[in-house]
N, C-alpha and C. Protein backbone atom coordinates (compact mmCIF):
# COMPACT_ATOMS: atom_id res chain seq x y z
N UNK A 1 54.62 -132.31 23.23
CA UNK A 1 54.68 -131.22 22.28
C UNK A 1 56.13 -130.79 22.17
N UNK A 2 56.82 -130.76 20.90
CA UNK A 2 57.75 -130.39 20.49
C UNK A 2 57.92 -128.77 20.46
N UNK A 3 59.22 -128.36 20.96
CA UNK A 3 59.80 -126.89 20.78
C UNK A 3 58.97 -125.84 19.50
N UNK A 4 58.16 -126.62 18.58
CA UNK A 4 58.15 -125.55 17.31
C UNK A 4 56.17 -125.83 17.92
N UNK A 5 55.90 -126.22 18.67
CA UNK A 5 53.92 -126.50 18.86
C UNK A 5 53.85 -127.67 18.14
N UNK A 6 54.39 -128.22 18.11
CA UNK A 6 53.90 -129.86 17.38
C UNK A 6 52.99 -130.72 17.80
N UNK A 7 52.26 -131.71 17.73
CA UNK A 7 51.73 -132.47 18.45
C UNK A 7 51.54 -133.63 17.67
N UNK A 8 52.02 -135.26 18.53
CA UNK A 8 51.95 -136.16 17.83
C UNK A 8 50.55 -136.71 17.92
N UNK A 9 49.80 -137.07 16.72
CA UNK A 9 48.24 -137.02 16.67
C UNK A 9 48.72 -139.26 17.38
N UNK A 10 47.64 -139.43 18.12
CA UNK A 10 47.47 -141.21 18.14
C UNK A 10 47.42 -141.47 16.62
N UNK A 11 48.04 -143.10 16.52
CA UNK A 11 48.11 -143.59 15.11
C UNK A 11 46.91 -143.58 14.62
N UNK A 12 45.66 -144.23 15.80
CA UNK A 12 44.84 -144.33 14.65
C UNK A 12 44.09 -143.13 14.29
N UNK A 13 44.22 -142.13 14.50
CA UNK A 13 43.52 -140.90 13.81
C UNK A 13 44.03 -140.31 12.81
N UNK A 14 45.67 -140.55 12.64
CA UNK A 14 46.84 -139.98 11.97
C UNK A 14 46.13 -140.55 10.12
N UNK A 15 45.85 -141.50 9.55
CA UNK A 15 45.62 -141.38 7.90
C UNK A 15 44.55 -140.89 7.96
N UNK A 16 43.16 -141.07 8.91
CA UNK A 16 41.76 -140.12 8.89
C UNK A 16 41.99 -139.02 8.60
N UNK A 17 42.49 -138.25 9.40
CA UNK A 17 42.79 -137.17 9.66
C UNK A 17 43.79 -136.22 8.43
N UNK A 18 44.45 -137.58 8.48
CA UNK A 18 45.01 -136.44 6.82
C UNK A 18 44.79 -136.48 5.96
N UNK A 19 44.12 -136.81 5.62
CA UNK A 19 43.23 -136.76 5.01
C UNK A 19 42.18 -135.75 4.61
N UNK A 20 41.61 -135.13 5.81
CA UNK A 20 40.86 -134.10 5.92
C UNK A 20 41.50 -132.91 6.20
N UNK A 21 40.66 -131.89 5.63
CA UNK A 21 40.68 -130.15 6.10
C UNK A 21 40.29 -130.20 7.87
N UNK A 22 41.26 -129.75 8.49
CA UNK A 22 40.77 -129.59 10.09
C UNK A 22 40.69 -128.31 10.57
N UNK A 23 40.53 -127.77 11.56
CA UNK A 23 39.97 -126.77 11.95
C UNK A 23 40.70 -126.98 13.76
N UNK A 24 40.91 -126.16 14.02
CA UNK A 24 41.40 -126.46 15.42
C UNK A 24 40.80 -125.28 16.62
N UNK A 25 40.12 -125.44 17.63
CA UNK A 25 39.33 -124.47 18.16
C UNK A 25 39.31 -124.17 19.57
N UNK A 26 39.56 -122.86 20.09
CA UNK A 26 39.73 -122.99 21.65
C UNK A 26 38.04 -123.47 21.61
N UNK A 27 37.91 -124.38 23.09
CA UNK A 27 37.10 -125.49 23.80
C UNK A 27 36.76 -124.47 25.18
N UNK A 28 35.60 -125.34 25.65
CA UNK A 28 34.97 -125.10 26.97
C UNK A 28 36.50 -125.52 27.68
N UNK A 29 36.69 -125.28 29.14
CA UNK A 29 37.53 -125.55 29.97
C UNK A 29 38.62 -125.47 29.85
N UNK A 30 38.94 -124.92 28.72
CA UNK A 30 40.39 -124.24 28.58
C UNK A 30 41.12 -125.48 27.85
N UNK A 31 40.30 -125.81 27.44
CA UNK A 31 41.22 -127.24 26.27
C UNK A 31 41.11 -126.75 24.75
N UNK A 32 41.62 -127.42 23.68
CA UNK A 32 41.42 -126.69 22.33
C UNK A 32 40.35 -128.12 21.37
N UNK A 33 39.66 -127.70 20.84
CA UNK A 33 39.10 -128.63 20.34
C UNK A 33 39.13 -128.87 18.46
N UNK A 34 39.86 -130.31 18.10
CA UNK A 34 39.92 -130.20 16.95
C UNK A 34 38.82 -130.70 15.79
N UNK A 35 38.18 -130.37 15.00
CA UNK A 35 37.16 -130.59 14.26
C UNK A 35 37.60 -130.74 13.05
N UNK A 36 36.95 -132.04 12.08
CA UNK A 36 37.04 -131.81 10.70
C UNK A 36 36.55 -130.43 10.15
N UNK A 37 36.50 -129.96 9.23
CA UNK A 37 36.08 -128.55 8.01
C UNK A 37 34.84 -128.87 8.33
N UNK A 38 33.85 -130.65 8.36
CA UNK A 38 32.97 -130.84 8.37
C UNK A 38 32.11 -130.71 9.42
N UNK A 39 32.60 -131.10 10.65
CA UNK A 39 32.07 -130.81 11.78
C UNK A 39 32.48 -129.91 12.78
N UNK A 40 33.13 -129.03 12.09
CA UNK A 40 33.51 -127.27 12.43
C UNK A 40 32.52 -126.74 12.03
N UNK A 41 31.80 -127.05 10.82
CA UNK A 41 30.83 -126.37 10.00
C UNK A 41 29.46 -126.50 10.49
N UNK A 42 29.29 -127.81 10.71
CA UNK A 42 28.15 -128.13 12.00
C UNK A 42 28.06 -127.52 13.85
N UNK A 43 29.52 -127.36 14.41
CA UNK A 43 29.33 -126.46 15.47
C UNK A 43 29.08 -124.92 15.58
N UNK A 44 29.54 -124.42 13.87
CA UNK A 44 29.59 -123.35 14.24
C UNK A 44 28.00 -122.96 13.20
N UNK A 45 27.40 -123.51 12.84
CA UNK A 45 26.07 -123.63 12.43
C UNK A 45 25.18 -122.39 12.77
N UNK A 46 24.73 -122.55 14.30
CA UNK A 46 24.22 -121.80 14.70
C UNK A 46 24.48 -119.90 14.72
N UNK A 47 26.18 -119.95 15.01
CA UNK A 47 26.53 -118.98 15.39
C UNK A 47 26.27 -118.31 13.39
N UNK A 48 26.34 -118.61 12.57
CA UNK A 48 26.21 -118.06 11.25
C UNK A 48 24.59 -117.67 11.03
N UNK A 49 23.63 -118.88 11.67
CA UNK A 49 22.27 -118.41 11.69
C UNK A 49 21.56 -116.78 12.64
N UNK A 50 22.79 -116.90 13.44
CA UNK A 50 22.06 -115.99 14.39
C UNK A 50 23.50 -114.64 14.10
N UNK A 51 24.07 -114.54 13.37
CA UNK A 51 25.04 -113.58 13.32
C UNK A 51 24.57 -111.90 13.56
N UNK A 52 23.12 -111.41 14.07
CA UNK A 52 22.81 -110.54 14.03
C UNK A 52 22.80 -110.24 15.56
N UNK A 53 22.51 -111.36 16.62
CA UNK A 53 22.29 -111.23 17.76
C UNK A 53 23.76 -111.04 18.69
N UNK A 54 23.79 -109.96 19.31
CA UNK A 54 24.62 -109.70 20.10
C UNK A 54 24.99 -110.87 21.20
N UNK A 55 24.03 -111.98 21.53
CA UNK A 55 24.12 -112.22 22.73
C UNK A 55 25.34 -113.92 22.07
N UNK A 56 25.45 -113.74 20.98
CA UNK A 56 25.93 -114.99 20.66
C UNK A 56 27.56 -114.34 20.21
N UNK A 57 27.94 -113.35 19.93
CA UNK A 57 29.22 -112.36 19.94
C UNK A 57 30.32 -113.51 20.77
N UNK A 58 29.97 -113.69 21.95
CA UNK A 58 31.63 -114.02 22.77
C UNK A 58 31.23 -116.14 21.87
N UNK A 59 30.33 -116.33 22.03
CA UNK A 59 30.55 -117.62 21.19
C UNK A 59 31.39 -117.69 19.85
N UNK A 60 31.08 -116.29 19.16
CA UNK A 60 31.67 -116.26 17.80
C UNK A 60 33.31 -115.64 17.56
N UNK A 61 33.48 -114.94 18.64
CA UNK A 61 34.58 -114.99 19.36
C UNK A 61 35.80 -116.16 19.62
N UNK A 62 35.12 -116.77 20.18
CA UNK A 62 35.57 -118.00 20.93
C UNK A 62 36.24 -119.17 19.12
N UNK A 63 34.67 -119.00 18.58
CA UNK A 63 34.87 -120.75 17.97
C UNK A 63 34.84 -120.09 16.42
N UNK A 64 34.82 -118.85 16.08
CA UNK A 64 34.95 -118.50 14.43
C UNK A 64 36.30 -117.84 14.87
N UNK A 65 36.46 -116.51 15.38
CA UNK A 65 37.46 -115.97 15.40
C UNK A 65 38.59 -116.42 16.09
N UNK A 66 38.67 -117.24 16.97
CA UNK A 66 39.51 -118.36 17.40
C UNK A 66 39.87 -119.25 16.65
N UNK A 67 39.33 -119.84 15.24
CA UNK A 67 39.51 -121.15 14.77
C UNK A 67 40.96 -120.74 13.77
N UNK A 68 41.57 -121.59 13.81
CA UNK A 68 42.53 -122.07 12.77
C UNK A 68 42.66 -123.19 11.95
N UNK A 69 42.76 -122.85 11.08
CA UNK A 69 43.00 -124.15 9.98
C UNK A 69 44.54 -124.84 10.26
N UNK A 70 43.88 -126.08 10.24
CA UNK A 70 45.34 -127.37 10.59
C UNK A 70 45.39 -127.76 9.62
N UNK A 71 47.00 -128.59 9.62
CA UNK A 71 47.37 -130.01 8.41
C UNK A 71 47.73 -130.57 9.46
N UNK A 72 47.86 -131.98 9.18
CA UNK A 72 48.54 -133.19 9.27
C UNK A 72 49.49 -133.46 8.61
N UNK A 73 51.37 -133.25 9.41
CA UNK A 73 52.08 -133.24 8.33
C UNK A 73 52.56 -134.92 7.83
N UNK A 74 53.52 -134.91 7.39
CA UNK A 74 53.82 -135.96 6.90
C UNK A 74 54.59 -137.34 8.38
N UNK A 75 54.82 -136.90 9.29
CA UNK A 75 55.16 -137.67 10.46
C UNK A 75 54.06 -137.90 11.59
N UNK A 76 52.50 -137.33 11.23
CA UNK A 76 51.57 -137.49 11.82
C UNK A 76 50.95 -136.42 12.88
N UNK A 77 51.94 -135.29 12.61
CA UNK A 77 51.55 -134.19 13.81
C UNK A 77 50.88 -133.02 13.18
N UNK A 78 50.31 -132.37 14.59
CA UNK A 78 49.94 -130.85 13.48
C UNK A 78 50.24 -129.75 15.01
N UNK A 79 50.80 -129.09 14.02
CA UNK A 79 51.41 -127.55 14.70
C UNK A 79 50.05 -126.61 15.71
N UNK A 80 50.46 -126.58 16.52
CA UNK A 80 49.36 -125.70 17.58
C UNK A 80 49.65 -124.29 17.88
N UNK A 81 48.63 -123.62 17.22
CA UNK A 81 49.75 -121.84 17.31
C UNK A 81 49.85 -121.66 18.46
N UNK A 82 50.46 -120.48 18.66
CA UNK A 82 51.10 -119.76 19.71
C UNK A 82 49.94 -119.69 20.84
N UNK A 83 49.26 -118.66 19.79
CA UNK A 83 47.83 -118.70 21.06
C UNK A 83 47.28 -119.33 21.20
N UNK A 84 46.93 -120.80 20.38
CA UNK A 84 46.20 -121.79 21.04
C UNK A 84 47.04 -122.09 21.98
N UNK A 85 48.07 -122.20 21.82
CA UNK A 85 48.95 -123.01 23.07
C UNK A 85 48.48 -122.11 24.23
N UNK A 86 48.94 -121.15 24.42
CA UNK A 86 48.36 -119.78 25.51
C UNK A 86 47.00 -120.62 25.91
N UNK A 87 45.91 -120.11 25.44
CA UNK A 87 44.77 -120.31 25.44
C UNK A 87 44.67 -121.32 26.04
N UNK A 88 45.13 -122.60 26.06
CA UNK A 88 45.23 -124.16 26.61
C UNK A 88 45.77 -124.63 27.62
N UNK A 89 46.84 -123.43 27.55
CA UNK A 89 48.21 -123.35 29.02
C UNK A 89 49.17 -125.00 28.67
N UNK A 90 49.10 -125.28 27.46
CA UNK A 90 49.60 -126.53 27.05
C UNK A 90 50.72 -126.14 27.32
N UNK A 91 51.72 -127.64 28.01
CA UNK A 91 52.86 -127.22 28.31
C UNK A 91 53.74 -128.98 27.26
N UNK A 92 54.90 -129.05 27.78
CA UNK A 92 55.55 -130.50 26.98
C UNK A 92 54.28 -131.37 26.65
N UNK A 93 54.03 -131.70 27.75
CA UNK A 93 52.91 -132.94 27.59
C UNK A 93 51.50 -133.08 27.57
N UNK A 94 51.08 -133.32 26.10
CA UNK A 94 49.51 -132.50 25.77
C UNK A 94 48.87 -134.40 25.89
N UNK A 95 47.66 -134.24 26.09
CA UNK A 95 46.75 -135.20 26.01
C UNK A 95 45.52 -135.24 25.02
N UNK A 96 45.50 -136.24 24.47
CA UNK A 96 44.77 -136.09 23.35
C UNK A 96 43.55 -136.86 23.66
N UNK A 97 42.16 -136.38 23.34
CA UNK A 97 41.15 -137.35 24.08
C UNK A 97 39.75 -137.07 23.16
N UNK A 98 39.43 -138.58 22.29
CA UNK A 98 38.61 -138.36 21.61
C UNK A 98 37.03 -138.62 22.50
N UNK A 99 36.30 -137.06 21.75
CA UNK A 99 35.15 -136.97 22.23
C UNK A 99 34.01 -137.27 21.14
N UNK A 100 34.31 -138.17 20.11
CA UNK A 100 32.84 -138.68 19.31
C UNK A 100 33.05 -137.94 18.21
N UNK A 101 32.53 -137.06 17.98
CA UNK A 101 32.68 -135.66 16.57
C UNK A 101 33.86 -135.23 16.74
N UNK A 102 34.79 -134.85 18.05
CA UNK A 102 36.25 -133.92 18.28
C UNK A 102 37.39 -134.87 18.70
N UNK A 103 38.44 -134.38 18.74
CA UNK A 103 39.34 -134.32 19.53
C UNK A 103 39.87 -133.21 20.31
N UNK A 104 39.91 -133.36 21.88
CA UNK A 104 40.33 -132.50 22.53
C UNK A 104 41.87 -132.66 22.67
N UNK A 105 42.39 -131.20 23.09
CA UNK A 105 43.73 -131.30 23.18
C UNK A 105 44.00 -130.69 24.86
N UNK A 106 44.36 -131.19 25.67
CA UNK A 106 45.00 -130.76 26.81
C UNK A 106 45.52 -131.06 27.33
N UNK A 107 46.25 -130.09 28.10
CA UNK A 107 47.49 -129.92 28.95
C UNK A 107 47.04 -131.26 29.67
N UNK A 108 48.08 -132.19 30.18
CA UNK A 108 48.19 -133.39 30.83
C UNK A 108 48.22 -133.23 32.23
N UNK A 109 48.72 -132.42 32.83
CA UNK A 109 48.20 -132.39 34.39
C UNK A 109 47.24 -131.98 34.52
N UNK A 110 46.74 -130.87 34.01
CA UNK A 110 45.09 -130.08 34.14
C UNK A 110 44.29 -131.61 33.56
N UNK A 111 44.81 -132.45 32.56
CA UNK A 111 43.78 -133.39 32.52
C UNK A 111 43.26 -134.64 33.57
N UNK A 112 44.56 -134.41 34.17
CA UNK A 112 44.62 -135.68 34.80
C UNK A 112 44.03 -135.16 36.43
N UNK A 113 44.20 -133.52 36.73
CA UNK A 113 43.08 -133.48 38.02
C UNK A 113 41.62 -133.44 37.46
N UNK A 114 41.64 -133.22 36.75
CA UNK A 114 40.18 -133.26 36.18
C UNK A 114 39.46 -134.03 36.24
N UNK A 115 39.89 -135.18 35.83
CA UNK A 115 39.60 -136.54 35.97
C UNK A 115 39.78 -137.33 38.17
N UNK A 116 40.47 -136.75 38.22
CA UNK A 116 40.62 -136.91 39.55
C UNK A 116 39.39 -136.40 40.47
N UNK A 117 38.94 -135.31 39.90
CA UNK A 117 38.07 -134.13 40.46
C UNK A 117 36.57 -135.20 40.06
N UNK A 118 36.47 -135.94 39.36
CA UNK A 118 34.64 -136.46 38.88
C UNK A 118 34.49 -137.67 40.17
N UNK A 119 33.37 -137.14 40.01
CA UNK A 119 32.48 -137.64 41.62
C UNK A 119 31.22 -138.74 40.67
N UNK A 120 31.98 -140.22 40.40
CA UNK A 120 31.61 -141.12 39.78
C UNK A 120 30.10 -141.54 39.95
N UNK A 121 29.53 -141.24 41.50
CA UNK A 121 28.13 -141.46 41.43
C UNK A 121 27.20 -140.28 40.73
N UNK A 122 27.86 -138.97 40.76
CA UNK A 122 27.15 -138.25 40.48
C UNK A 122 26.85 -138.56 38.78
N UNK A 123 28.48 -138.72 38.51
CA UNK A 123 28.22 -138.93 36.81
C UNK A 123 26.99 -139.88 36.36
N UNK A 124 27.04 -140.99 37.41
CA UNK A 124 26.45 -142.44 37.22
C UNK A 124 24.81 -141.98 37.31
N UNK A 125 24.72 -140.94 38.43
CA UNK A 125 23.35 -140.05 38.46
C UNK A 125 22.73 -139.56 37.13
N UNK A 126 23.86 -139.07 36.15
CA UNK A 126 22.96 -138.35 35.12
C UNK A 126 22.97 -138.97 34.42
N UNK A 127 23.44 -140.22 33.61
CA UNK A 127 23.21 -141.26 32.75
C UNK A 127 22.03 -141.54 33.43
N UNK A 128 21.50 -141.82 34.52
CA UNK A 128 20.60 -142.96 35.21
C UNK A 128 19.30 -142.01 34.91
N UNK A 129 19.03 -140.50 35.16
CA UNK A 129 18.55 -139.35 34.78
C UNK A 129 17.75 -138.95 33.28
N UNK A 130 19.18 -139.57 32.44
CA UNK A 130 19.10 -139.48 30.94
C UNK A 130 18.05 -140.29 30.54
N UNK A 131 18.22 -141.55 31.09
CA UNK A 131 17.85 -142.88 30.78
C UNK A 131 15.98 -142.98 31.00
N UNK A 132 15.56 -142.21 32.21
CA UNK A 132 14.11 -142.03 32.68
C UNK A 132 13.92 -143.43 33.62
N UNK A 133 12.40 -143.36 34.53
CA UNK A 133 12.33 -144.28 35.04
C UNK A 133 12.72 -145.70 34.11
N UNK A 134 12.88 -146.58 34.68
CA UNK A 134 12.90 -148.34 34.10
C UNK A 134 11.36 -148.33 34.20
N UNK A 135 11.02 -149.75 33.90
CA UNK A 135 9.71 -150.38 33.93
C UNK A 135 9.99 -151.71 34.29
């Protein structure tokens, strides 16, 4: 991450991506999560259905009143505000890590104990879990 919040997106997301309206969103675990317009619109789904219930407030918090609208500029990056950066504790070196529908954005040492921290059988447990007995 560059002096002004920059961030260089991976090539291959860089013409997708600019393509589209994005949305950029503080995340579970203190990472920021980036969403097309389209599948911003699908996470935050619920929180518009239930906008009457108090108990969904710190969600709407979090992922409406948190969200910012991104571009993709013309060298492939997009600017990370101030407080997302805060929010992320992003420092020089951000990690970019696609999750299927998102891209997450985080700080590179917090990513890399993180990853240090997963207890591979357990993971291997809940796929095996997911999956139900064999036959």
């Amino acid at each position: 991450m560059d002096a002004k919040g920059r961030v260089s997106l991976p090539a291959k997301y860089r013409t997708i991506l600019a393509a589209q309206d994005l949305v950029l969103v503080p995340g579970t675990d203190n990472c920021l999560w980036l969403y097309t317009d389209e599948g911003y619109k699908e996470l935050i789904k619920p929180l518009r259905d239930k906008q009457f219930d108090k108990k969904y407030d710190l969600l709407r918090d979090l992922f409406v009143a948190g969200a910012e609208d991104i571009e993709v500029d013309g060298s492939g990056r997009i600017r990370v505000p101030a407080e997302q950066r805060d929010f992320a504790s992003l420092s020089k070196e951000v990690t970019i890590v696609g999750k299927g529908e998102r891209l997450e954005l985080w700080d590179s040492e917090r990513y890399r104990n993180r990853l240090k921290g997963i207890d591979m059988d357990e993971a291997l447990k809940v796929l095996s879990e997911e999956e139900g007995p064999s036959t």
